[in-house]
C-alpha atoms as a PDB file:
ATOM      1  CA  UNK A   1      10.528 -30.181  86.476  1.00  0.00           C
ATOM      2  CA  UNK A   2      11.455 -26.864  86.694  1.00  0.00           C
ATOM      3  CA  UNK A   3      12.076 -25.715  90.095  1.00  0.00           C
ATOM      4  CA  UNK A   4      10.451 -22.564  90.837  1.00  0.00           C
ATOM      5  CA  UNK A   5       9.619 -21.119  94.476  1.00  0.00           C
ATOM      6  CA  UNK A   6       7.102 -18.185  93.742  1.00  0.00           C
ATOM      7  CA  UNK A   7       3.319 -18.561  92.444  1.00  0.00           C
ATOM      8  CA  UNK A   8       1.738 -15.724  90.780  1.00  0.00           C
ATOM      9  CA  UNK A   9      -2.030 -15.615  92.095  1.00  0.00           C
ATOM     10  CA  UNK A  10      -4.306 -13.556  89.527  1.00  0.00           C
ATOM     11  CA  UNK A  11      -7.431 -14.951  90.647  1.00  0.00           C
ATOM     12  CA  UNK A  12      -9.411 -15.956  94.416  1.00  0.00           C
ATOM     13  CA  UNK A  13      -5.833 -17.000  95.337  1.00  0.00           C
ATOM     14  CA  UNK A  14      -5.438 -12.979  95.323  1.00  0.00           C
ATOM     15  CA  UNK A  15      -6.789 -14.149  98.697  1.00  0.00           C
ATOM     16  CA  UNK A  16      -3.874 -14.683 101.236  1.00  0.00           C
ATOM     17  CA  UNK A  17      -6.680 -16.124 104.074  1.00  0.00           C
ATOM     18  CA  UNK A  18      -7.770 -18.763 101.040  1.00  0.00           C
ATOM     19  CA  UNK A  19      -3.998 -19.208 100.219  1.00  0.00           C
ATOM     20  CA  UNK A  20      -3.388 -20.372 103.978  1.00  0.00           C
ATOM     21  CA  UNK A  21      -6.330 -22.433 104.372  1.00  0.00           C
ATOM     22  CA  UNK A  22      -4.835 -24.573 100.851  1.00  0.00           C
ATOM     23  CA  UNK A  23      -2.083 -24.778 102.816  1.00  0.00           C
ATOM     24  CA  UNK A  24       0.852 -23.020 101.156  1.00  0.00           C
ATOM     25  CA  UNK A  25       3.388 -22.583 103.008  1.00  0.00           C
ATOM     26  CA  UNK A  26       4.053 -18.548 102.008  1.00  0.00           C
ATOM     27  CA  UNK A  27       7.321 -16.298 103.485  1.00  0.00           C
ATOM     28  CA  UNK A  28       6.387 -13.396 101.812  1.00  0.00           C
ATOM     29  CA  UNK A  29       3.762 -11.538  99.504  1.00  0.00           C
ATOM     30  CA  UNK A  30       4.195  -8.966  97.172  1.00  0.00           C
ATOM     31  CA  UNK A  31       2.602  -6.995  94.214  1.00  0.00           C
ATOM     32  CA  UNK A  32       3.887  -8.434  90.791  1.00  0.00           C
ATOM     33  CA  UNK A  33       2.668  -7.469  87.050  1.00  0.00           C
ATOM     34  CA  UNK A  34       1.887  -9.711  84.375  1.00  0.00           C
ATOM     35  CA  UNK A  35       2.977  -7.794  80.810  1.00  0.00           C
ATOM     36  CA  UNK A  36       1.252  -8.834  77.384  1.00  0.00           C
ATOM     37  CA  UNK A  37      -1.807 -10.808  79.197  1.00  0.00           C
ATOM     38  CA  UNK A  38      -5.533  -9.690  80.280  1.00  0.00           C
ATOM     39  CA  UNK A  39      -7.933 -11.091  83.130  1.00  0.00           C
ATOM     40  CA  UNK A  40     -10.893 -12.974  82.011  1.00  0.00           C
ATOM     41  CA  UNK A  41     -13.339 -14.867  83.360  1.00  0.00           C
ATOM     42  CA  UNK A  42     -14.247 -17.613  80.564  1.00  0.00           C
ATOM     43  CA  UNK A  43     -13.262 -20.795  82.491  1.00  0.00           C
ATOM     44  CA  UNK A  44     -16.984 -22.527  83.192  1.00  0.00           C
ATOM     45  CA  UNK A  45     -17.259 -22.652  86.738  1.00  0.00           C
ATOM     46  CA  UNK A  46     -19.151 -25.893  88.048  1.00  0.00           C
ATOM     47  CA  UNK A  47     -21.898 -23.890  89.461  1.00  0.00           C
ATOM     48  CA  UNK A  48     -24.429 -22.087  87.228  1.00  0.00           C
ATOM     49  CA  UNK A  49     -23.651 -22.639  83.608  1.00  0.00           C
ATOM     50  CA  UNK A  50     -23.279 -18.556  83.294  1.00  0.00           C
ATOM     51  CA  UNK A  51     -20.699 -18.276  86.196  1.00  0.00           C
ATOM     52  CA  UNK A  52     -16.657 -18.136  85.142  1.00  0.00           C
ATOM     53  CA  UNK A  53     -13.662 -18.460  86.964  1.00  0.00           C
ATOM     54  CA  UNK A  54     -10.603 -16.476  86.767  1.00  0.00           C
ATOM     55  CA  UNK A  55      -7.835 -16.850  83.613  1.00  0.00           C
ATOM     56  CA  UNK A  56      -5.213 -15.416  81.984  1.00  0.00           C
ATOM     57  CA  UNK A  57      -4.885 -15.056  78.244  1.00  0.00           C
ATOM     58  CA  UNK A  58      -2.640 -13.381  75.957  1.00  0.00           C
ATOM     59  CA  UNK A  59      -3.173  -9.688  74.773  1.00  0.00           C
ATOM     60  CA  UNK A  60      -0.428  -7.555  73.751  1.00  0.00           C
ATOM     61  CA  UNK A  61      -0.550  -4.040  75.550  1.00  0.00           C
ATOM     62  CA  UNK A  62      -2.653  -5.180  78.672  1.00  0.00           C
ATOM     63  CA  UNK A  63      -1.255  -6.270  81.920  1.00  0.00           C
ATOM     64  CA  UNK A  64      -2.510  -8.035  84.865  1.00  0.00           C
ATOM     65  CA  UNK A  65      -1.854  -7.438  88.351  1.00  0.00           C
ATOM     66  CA  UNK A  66      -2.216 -10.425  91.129  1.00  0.00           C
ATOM     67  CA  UNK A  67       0.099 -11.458  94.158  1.00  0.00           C
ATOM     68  CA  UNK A  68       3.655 -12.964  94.208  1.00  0.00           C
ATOM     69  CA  UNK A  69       3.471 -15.316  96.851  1.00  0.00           C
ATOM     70  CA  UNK A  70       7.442 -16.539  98.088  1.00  0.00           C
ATOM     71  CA  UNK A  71       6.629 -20.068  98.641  1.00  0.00           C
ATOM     72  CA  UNK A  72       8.661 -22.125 101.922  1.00  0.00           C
ATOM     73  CA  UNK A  73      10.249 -24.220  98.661  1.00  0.00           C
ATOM     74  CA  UNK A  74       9.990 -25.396  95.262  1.00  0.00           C
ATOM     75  CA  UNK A  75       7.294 -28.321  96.178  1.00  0.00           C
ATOM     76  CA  UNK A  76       4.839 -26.200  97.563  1.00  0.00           C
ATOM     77  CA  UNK A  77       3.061 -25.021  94.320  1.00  0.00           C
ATOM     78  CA  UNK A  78       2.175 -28.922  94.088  1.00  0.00           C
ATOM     79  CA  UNK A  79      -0.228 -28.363  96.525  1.00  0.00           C
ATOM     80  CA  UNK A  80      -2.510 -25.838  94.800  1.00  0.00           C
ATOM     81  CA  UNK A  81      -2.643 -28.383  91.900  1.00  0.00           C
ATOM     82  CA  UNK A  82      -5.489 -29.491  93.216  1.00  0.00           C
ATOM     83  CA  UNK A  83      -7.123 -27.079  94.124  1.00  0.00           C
ATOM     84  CA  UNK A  84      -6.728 -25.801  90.518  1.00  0.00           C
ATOM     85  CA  UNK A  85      -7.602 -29.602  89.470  1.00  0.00           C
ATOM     86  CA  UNK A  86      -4.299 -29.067  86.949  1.00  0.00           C
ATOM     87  CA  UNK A  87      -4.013 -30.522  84.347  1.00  0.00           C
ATOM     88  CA  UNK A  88      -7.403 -30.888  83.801  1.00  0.00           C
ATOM     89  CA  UNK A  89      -9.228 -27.362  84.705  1.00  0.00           C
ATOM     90  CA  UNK A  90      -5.929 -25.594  84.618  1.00  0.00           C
ATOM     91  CA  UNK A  91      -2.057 -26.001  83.327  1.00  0.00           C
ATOM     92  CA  UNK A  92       0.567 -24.502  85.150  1.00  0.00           C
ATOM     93  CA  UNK A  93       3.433 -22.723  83.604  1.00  0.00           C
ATOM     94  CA  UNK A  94       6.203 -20.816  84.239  1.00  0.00           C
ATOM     95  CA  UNK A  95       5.710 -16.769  83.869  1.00  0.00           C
ATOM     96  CA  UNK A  96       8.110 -14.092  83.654  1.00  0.00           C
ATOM     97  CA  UNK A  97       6.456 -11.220  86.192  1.00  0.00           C
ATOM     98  CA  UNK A  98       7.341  -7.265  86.968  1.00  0.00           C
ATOM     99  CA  UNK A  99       7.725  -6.530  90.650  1.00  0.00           C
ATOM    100  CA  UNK A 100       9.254  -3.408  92.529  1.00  0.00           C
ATOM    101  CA  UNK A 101      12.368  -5.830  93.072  1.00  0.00           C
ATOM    102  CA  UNK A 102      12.861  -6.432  89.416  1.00  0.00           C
ATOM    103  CA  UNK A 103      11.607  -9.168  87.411  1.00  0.00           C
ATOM    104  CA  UNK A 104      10.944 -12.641  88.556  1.00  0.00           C
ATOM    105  CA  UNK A 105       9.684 -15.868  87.541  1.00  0.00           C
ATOM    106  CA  UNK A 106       6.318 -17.839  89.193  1.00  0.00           C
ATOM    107  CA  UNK A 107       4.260 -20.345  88.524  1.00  0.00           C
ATOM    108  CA  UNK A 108       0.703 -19.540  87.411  1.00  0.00           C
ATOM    109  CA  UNK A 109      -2.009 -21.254  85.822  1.00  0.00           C
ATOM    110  CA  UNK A 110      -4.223 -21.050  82.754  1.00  0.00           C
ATOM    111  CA  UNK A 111      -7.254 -22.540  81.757  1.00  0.00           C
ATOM    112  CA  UNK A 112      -7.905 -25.800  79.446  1.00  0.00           C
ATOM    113  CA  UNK A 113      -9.144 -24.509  76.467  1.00  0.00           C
ATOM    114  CA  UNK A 114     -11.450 -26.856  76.133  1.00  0.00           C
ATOM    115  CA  UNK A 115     -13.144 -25.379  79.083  1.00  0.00           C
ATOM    116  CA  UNK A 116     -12.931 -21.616  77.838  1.00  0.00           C
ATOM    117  CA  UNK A 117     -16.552 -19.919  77.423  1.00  0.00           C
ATOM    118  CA  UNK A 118     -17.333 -16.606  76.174  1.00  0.00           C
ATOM    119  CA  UNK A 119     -19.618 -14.572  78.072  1.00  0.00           C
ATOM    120  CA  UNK A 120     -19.360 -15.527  81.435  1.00  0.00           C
ATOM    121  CA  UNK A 121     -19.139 -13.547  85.211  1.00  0.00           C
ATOM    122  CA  UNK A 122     -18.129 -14.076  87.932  1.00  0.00           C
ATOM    123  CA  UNK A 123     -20.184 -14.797  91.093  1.00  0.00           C
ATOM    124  CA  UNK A 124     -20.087 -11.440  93.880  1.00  0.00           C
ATOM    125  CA  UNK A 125     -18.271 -13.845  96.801  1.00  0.00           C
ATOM    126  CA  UNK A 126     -15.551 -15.318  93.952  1.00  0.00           C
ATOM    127  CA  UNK A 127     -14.906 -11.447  92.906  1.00  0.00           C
ATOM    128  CA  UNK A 128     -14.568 -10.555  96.303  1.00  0.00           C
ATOM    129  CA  UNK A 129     -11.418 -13.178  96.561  1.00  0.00           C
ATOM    130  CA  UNK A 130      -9.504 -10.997  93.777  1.00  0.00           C
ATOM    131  CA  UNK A 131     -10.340  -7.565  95.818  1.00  0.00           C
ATOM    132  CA  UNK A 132      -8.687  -9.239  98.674  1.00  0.00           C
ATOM    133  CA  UNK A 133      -5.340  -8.521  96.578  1.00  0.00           C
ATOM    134  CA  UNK A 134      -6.221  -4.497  97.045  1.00  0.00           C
ATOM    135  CA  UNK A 135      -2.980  -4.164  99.595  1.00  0.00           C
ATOM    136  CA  UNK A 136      -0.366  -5.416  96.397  1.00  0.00           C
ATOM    137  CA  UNK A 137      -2.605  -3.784  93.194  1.00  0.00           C
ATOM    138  CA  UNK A 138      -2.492  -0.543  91.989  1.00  0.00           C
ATOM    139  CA  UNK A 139      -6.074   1.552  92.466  1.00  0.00           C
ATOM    140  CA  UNK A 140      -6.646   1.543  89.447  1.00  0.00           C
ATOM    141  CA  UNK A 141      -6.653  -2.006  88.809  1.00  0.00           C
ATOM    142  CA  UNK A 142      -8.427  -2.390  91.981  1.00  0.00           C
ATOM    143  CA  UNK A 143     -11.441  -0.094  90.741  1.00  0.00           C
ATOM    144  CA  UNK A 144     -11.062  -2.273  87.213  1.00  0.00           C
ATOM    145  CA  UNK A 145     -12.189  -5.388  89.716  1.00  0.00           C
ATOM    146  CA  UNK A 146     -14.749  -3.617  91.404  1.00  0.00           C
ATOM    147  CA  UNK A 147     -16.705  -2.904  88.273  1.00  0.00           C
ATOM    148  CA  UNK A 148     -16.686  -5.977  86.942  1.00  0.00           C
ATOM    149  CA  UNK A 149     -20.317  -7.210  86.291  1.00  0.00           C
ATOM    150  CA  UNK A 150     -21.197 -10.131  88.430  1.00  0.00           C
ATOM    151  CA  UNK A 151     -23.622 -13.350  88.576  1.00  0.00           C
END
């Protein structure tokens, strides 16, 4: 396994109070910038069959911002497994990130394709989770989140 000791949060984990109460064990948080990928919010949720979840997919020219989160050490991330229910929900891989520091590699986590939907929101407390992230995203990626049409 590769041994990594950052996760890259795009998501509700954009959330440091909801990071703590998973119990990750953090040291620090910072902004970070995923190149070549946008935000969407096709992973069925298990509530209403309309509602989505956060992912990541690939699209050349976008970025998206989330939170770095320094983890205590390389084991940690197994925690948020599942909470992510990975592998089935969501795989984790290794991402290559931009940060004010330079670049640097997390953890993250996509969705199964099998349970990608098009056409799906978000639900107003789940968004609220990612604008919880405002203190390490830029404002204009923080009024991108706030417009986003919800459930």
């Amino acid at each position: 396994m590769l041994e990594l000791n950052h996760y890259f949060a795009y998501g509700s984990n954009m959330d440091s109070a909801r990071v703590a109460e998973r119990g990750l064990k953090t040291l620090v948080a910072v902004g970070a910038v995923l190149d070549g990928y946008r935000l969407a919010f096709n992973k069925k949720s298990k509530g209403p069959p309309t509602t989505g979840h956060a992912n990541i997919e690939y699209a050349p020219g976008t970025k998206v911002e989330g939170v770095l989160y320094e983890l205590d050490s390389g084991e940690e991330i197994l925690k948020m497994d599942p909470f992510e229910n990975a592998p089935v929900n969501y795989g984790r891989e290794a991402v290559s990130l931009e940060t004010d520091a330079g670049i640097q590699w997390a953890w993250t986590y996509f969705a199964n394709p099998a349970l990608k939907e098009d056409g799906l929101l978000p639900e107003r407390e789940y968004l609220d989770h990612l604008l919880e992230g405002k203190p390490y995203i830029s404002i204009s990626y923080y009024d991108y989140l706030e417009n986003i049409k919800v459930i």
